[in-house]
Each structure stands twice: as C-alpha cells, then as structure tokens.
PDB file of N, CA and C in Angstrom:
ATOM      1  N   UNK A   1      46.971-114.485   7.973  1.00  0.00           N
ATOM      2  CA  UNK A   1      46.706-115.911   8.010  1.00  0.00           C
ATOM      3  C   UNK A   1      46.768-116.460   6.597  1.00  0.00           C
ATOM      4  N   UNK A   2      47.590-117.281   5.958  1.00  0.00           N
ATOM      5  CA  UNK A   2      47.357-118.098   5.217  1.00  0.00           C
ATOM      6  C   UNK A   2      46.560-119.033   4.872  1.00  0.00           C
ATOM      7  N   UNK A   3      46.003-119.437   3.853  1.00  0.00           N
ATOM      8  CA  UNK A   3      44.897-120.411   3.528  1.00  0.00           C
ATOM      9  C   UNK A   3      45.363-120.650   2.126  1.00  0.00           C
ATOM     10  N   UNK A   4      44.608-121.881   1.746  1.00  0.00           N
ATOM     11  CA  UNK A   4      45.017-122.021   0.474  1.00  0.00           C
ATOM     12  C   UNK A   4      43.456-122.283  -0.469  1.00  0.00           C
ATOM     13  N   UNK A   5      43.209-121.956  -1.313  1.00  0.00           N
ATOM     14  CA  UNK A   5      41.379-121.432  -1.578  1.00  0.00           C
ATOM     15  C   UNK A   5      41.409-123.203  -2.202  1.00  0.00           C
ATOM     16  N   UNK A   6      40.194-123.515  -1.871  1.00  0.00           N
ATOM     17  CA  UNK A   6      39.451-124.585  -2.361  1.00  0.00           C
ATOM     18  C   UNK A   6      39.556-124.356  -3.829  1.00  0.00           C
ATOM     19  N   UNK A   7      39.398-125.954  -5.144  1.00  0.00           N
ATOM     20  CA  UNK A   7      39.337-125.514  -6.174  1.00  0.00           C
ATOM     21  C   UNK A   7      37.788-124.925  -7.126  1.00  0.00           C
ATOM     22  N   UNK A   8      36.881-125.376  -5.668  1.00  0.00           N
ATOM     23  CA  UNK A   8      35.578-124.960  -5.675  1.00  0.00           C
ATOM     24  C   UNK A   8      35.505-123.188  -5.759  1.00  0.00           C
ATOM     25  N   UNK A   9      36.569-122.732  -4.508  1.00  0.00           N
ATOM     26  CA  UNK A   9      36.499-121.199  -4.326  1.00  0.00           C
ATOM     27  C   UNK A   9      37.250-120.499  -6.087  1.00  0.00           C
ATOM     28  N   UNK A  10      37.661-121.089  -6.468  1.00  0.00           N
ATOM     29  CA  UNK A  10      38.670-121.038  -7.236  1.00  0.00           C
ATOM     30  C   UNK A  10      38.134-120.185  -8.887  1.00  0.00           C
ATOM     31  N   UNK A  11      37.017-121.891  -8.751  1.00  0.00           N
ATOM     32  CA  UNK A  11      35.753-121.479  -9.641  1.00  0.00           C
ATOM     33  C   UNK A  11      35.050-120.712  -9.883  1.00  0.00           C
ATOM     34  N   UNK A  12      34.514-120.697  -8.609  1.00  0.00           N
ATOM     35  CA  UNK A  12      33.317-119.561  -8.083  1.00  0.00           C
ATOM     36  C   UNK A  12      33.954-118.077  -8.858  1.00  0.00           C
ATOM     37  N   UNK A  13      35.238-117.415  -8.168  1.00  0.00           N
ATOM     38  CA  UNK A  13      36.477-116.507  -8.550  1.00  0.00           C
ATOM     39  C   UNK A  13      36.090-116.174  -9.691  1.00  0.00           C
ATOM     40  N   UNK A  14      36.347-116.938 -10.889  1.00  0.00           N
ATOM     41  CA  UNK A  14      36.470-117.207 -11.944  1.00  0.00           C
ATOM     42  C   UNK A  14      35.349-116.985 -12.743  1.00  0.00           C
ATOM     43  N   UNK A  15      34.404-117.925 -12.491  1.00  0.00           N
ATOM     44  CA  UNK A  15      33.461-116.942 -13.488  1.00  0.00           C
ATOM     45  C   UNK A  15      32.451-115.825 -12.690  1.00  0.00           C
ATOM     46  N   UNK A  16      32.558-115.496 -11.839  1.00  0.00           N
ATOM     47  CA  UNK A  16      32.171-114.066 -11.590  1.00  0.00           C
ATOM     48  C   UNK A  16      33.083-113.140 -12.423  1.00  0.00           C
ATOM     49  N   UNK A  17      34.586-113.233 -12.002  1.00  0.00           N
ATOM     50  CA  UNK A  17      35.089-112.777 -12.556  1.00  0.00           C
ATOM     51  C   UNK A  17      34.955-112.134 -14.359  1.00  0.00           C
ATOM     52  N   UNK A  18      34.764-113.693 -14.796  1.00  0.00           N
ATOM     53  CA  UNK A  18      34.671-113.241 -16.264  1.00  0.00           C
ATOM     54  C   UNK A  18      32.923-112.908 -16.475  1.00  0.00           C
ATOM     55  N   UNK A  19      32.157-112.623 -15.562  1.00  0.00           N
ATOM     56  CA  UNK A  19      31.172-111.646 -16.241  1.00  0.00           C
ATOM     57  C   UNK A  19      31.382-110.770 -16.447  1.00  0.00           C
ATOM     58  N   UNK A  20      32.248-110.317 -15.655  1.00  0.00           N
ATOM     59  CA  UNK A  20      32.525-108.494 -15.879  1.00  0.00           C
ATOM     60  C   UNK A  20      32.618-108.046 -17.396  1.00  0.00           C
ATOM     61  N   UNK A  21      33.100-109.115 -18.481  1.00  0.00           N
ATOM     62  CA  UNK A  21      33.974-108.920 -19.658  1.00  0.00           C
ATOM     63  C   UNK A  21      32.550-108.261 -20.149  1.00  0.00           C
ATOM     64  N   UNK A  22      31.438-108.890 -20.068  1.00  0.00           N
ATOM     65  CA  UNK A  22      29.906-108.214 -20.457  1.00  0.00           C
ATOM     66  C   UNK A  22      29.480-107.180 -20.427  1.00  0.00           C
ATOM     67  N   UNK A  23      30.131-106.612 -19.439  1.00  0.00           N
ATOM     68  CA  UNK A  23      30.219-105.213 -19.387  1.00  0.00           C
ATOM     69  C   UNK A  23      31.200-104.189 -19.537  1.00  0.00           C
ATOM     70  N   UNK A  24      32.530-104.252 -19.836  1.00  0.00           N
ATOM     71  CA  UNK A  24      33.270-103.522 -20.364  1.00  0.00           C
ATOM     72  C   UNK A  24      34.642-104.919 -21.273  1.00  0.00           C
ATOM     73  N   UNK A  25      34.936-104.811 -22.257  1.00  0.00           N
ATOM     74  CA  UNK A  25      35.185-105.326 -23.028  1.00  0.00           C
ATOM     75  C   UNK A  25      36.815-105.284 -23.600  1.00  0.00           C
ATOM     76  N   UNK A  26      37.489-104.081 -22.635  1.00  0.00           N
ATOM     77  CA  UNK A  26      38.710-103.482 -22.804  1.00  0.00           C
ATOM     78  C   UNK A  26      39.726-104.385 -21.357  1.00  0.00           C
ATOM     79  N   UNK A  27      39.101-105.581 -21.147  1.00  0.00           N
ATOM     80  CA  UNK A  27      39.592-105.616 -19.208  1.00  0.00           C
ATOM     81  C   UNK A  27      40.883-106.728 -19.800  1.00  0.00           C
ATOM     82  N   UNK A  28      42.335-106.345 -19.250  1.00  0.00           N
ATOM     83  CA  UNK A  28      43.356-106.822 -19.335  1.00  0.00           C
ATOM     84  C   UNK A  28      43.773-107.801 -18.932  1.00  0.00           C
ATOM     85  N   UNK A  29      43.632-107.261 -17.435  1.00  0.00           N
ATOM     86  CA  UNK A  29      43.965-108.335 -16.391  1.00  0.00           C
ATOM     87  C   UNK A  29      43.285-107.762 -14.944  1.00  0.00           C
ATOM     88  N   UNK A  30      42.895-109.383 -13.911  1.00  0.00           N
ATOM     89  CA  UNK A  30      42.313-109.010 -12.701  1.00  0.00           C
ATOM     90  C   UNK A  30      43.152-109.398 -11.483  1.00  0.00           C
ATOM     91  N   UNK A  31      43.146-108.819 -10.823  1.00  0.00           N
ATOM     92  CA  UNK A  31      43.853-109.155  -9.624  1.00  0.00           C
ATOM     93  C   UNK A  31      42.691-109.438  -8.398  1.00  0.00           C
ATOM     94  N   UNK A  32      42.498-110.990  -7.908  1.00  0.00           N
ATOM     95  CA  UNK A  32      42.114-111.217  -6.799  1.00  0.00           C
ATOM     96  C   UNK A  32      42.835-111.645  -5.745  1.00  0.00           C
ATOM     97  N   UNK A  33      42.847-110.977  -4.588  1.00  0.00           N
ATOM     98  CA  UNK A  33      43.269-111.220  -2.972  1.00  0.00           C
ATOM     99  C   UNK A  33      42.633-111.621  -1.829  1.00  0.00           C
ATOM    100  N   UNK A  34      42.421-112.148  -1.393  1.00  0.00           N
ATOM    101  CA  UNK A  34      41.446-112.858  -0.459  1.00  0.00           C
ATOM    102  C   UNK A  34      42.240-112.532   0.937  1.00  0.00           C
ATOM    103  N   UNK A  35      41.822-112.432   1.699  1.00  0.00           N
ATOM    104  CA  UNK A  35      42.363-112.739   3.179  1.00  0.00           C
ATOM    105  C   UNK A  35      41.179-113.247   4.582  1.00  0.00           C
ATOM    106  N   UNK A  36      41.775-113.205   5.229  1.00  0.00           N
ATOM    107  CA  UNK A  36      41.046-113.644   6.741  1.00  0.00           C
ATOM    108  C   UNK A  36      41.565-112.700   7.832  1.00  0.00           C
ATOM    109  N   UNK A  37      40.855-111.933   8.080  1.00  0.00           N
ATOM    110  CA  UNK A  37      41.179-110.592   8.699  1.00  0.00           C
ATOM    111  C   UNK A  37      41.365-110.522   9.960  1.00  0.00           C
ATOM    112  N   UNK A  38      40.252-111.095  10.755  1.00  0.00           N
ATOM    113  CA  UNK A  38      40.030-111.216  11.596  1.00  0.00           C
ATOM    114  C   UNK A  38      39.674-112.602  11.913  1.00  0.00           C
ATOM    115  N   UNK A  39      40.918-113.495  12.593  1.00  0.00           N
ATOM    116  CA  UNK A  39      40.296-114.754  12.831  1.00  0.00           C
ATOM    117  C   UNK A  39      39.301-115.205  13.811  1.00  0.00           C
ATOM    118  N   UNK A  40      38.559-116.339  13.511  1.00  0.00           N
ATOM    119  CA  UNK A  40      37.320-116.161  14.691  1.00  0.00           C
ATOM    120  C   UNK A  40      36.247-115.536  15.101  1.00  0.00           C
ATOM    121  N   UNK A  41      35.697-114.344  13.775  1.00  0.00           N
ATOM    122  CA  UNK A  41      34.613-113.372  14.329  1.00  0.00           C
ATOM    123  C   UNK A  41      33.986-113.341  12.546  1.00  0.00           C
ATOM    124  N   UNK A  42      32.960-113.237  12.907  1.00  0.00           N
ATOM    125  CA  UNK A  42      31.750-112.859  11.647  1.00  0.00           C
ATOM    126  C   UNK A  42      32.276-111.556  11.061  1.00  0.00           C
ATOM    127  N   UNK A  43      31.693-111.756   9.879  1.00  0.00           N
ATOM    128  CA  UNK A  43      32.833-110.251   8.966  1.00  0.00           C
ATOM    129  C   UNK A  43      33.921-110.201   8.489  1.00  0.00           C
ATOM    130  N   UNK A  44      34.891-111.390   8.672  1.00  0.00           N
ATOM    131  CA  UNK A  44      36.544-111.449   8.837  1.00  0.00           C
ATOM    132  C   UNK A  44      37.002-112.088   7.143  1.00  0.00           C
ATOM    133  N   UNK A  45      36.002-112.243   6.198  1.00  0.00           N
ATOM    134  CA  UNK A  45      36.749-112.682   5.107  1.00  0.00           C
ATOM    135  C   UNK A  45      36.640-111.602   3.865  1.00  0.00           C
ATOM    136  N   UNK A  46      37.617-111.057   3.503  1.00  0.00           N
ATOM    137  CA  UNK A  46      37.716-109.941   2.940  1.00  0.00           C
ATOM    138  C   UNK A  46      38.583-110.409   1.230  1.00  0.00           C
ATOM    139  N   UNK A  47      38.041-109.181   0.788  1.00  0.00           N
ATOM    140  CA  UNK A  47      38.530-109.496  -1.251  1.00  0.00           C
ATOM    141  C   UNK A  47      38.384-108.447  -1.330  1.00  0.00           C
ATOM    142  N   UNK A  48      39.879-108.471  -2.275  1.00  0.00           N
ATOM    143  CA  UNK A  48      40.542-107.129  -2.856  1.00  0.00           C
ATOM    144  C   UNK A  48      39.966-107.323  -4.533  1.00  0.00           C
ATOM    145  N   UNK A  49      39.710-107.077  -5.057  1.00  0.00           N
ATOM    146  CA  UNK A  49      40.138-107.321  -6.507  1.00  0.00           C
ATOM    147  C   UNK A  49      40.260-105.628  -7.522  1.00  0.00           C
ATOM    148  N   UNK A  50      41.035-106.090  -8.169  1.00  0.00           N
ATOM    149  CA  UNK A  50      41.482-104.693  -9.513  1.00  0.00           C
ATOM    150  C   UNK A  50      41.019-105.356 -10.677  1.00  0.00           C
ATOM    151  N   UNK A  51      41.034-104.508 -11.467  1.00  0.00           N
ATOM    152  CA  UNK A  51      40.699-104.882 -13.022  1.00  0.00           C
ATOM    153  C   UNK A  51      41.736-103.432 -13.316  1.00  0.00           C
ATOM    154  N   UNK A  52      42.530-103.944 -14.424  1.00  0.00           N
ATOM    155  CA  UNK A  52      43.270-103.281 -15.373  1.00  0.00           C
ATOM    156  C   UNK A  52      42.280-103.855 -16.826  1.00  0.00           C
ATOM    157  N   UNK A  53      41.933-101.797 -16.861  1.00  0.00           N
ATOM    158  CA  UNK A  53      41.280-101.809 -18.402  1.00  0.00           C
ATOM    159  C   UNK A  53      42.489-100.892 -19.189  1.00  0.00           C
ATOM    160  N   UNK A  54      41.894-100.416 -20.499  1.00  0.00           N
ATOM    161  CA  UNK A  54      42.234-100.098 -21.448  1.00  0.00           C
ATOM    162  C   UNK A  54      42.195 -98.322 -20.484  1.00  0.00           C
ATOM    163  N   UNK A  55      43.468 -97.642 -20.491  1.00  0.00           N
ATOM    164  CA  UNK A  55      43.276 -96.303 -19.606  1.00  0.00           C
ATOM    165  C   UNK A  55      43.312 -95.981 -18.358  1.00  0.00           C
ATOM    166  N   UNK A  56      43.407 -97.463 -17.568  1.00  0.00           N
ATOM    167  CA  UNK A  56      43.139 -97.303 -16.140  1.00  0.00           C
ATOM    168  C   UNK A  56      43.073 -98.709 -15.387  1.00  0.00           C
ATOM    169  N   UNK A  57      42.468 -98.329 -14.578  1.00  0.00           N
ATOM    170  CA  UNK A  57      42.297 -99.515 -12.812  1.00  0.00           C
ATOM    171  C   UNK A  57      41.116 -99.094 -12.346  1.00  0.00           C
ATOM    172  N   UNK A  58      40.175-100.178 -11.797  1.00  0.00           N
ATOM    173  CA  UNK A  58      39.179 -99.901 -11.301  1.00  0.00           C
ATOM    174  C   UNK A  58      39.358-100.821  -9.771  1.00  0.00           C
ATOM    175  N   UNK A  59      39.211-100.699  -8.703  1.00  0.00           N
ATOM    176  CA  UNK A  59      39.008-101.563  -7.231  1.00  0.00           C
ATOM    177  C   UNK A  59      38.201-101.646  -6.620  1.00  0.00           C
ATOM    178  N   UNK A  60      38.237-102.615  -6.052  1.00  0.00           N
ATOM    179  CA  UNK A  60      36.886-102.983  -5.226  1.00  0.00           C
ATOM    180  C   UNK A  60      37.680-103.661  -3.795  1.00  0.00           C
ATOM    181  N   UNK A  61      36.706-103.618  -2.192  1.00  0.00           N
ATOM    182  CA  UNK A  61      37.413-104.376  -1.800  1.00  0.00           C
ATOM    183  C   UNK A  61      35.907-104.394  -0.359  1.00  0.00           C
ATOM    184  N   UNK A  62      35.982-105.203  -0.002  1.00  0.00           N
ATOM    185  CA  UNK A  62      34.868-105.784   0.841  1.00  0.00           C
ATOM    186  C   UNK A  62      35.259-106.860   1.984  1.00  0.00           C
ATOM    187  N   UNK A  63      34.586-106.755   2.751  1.00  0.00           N
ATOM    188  CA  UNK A  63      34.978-108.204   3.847  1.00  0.00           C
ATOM    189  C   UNK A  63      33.580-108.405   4.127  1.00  0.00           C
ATOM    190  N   UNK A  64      33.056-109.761   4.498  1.00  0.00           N
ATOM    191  CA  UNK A  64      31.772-110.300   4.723  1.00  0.00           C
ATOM    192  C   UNK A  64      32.442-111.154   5.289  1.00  0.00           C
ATOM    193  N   UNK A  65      30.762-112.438   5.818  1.00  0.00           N
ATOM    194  CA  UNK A  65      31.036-113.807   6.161  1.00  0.00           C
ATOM    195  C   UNK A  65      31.801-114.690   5.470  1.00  0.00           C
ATOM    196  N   UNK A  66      31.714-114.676   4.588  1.00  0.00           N
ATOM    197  CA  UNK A  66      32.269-115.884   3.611  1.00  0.00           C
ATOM    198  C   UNK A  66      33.151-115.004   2.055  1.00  0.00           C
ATOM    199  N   UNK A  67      34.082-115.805   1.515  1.00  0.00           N
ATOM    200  CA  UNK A  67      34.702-115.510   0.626  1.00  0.00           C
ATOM    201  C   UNK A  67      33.661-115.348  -0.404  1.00  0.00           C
ATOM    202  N   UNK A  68      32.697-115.945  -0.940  1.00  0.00           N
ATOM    203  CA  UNK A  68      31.683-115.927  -1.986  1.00  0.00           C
ATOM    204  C   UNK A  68      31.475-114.402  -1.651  1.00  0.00           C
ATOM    205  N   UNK A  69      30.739-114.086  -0.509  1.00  0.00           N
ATOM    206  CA  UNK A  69      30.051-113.340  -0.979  1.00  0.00           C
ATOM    207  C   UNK A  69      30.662-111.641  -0.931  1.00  0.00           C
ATOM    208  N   UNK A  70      32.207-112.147  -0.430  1.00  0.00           N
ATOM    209  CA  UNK A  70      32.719-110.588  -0.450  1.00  0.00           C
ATOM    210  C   UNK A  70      33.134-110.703  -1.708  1.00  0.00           C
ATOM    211  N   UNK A  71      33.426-111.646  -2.695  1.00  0.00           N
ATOM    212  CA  UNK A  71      33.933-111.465  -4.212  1.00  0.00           C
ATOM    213  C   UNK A  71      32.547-111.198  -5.038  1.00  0.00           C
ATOM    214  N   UNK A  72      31.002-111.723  -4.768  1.00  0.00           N
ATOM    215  CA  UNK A  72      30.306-111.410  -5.227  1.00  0.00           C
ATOM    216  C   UNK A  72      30.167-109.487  -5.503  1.00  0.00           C
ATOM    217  N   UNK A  73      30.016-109.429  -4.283  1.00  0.00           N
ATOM    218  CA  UNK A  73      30.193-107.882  -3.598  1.00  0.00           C
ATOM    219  C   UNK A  73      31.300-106.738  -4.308  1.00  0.00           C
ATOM    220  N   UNK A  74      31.788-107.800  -4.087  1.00  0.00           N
ATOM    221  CA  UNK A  74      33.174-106.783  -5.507  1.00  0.00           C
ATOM    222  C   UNK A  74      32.659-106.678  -6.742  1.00  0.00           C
ATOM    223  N   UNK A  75      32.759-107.329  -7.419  1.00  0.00           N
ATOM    224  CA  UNK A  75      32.132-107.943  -8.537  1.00  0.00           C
ATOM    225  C   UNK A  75      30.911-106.874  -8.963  1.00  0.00           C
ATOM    226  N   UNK A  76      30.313-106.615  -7.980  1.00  0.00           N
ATOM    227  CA  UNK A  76      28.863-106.018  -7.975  1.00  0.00           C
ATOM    228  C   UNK A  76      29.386-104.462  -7.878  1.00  0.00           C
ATOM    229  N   UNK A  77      30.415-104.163  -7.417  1.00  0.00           N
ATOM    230  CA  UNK A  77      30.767-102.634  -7.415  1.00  0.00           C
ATOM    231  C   UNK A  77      31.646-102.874  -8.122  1.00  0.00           C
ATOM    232  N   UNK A  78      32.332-103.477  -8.699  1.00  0.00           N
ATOM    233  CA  UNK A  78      33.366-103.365 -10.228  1.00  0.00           C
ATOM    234  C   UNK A  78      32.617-102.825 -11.420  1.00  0.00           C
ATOM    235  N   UNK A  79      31.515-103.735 -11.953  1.00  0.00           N
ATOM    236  CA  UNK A  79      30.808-103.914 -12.767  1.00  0.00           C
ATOM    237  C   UNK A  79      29.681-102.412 -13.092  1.00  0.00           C
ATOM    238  N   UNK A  80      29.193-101.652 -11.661  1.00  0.00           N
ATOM    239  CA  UNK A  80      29.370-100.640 -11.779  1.00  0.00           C
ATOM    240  C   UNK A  80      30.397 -99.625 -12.667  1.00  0.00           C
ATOM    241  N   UNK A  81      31.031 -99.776 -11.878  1.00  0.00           N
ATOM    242  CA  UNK A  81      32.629 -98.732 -11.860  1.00  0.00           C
ATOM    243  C   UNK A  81      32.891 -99.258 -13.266  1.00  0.00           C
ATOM    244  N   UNK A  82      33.182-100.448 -13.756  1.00  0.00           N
ATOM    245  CA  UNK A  82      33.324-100.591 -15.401  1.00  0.00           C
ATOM    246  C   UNK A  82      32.564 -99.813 -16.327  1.00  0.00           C
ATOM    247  N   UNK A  83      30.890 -99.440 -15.623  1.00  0.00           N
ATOM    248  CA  UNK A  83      29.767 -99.236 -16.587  1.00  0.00           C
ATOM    249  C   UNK A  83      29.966 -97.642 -16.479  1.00  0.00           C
ATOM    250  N   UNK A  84      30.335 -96.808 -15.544  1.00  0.00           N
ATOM    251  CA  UNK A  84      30.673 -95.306 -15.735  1.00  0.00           C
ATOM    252  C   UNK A  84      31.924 -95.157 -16.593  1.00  0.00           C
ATOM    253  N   UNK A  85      33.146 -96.358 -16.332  1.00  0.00           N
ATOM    254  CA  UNK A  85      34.223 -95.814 -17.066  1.00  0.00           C
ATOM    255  C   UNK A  85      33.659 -95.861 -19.017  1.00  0.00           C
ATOM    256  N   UNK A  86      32.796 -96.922 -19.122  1.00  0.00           N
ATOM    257  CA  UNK A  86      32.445 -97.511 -20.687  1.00  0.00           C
ATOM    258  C   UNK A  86      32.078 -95.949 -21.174  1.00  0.00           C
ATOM    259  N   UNK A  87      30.951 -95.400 -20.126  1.00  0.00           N
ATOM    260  CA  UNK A  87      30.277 -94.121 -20.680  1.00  0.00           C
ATOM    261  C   UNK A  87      30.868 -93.257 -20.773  1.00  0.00           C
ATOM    262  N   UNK A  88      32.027 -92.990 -20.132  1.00  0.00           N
ATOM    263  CA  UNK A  88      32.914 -91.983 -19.977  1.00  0.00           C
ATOM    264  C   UNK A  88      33.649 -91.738 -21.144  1.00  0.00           C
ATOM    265  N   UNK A  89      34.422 -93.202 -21.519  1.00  0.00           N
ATOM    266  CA  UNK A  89      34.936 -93.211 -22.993  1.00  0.00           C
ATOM    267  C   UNK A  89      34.017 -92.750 -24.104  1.00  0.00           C
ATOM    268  N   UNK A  90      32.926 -93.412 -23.822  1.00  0.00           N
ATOM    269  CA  UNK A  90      32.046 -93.400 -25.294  1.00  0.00           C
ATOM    270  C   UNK A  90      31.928 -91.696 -25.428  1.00  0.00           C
ATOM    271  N   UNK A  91      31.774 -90.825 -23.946  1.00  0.00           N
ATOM    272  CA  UNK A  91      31.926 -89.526 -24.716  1.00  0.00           C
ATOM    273  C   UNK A  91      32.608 -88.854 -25.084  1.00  0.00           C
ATOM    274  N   UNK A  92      33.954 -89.125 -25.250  1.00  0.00           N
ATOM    275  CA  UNK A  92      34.781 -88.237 -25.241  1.00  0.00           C
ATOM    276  C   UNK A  92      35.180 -88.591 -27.676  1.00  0.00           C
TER     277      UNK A  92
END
C-alpha cells in the first residue's frame, strides 16, 4: 500500500532519528521505510530503519499501531545496538 507520510510524520522521523548521533557519533547515513502491512487490523504499521556507521550496519524493524511508535521502537533498539557496537570499538 502506498501512502505518502505527513510532514508532521516526517518530523517526528527526524529527530528521533538524529538522537541516535548521541550515542554513537560515526553514523553516515539512515535508511527509513515505513509500510502498512496489513490493511485494516491493529499492528499493521511497520518501520524498517538501518544506520550505516563507520565498519558496519546496524537494523531495526518493528510493526505496531501507529507509525510513531514503531519508529520510536526502532530507535530504541538501534540506540542499543549503536551502544554495544561504540564498546566494541573502544576495545579493540
């Protein structure tokens, strides 16, 4: 299904997005994907997102009620996954 994101959703995207930088500091570029999975049923709005760091790719990908809160949700297991890769570097 196609949609075209509000410039509200757009926002939202965006600076979640750039918190991540707070926690790893090497991040290139992000890739967000949104879809509607399942039309008509609770659960059906789903987000992909990647982060290209310095060495690698980290992903996340979730479906909930609403677009907010499956990008929150990402976001929230990226930011993780950034904070093992930071430590990982720092020991080597």
């Amino acid at each position: 299904m196609h949609f075209n994101a509000t410039e509200q959703l757009r926002s939202f995207i965006e600076k979640k997005c750039l918190k991540m930088d707070r926690v790893h500091d090497a991040i290139s570029k992000v890739d967000v994907v949104l879809e509607v999975v399942k039309p008509e049923v609770s659960l059906n709005k789903q987000a992909r997102i990647s982060v290209t760091i310095q060495g690698g790719e980290v992903y996340a990908e979730k479906t909930c009620d609403t677009f907010e809160q499956a990008v929150d949700d990402c976001v929230e297991a990226l930011e993780r996954q950034l904070q093992k890769t930071k430590e990982k570097q720092r020991e080597k």
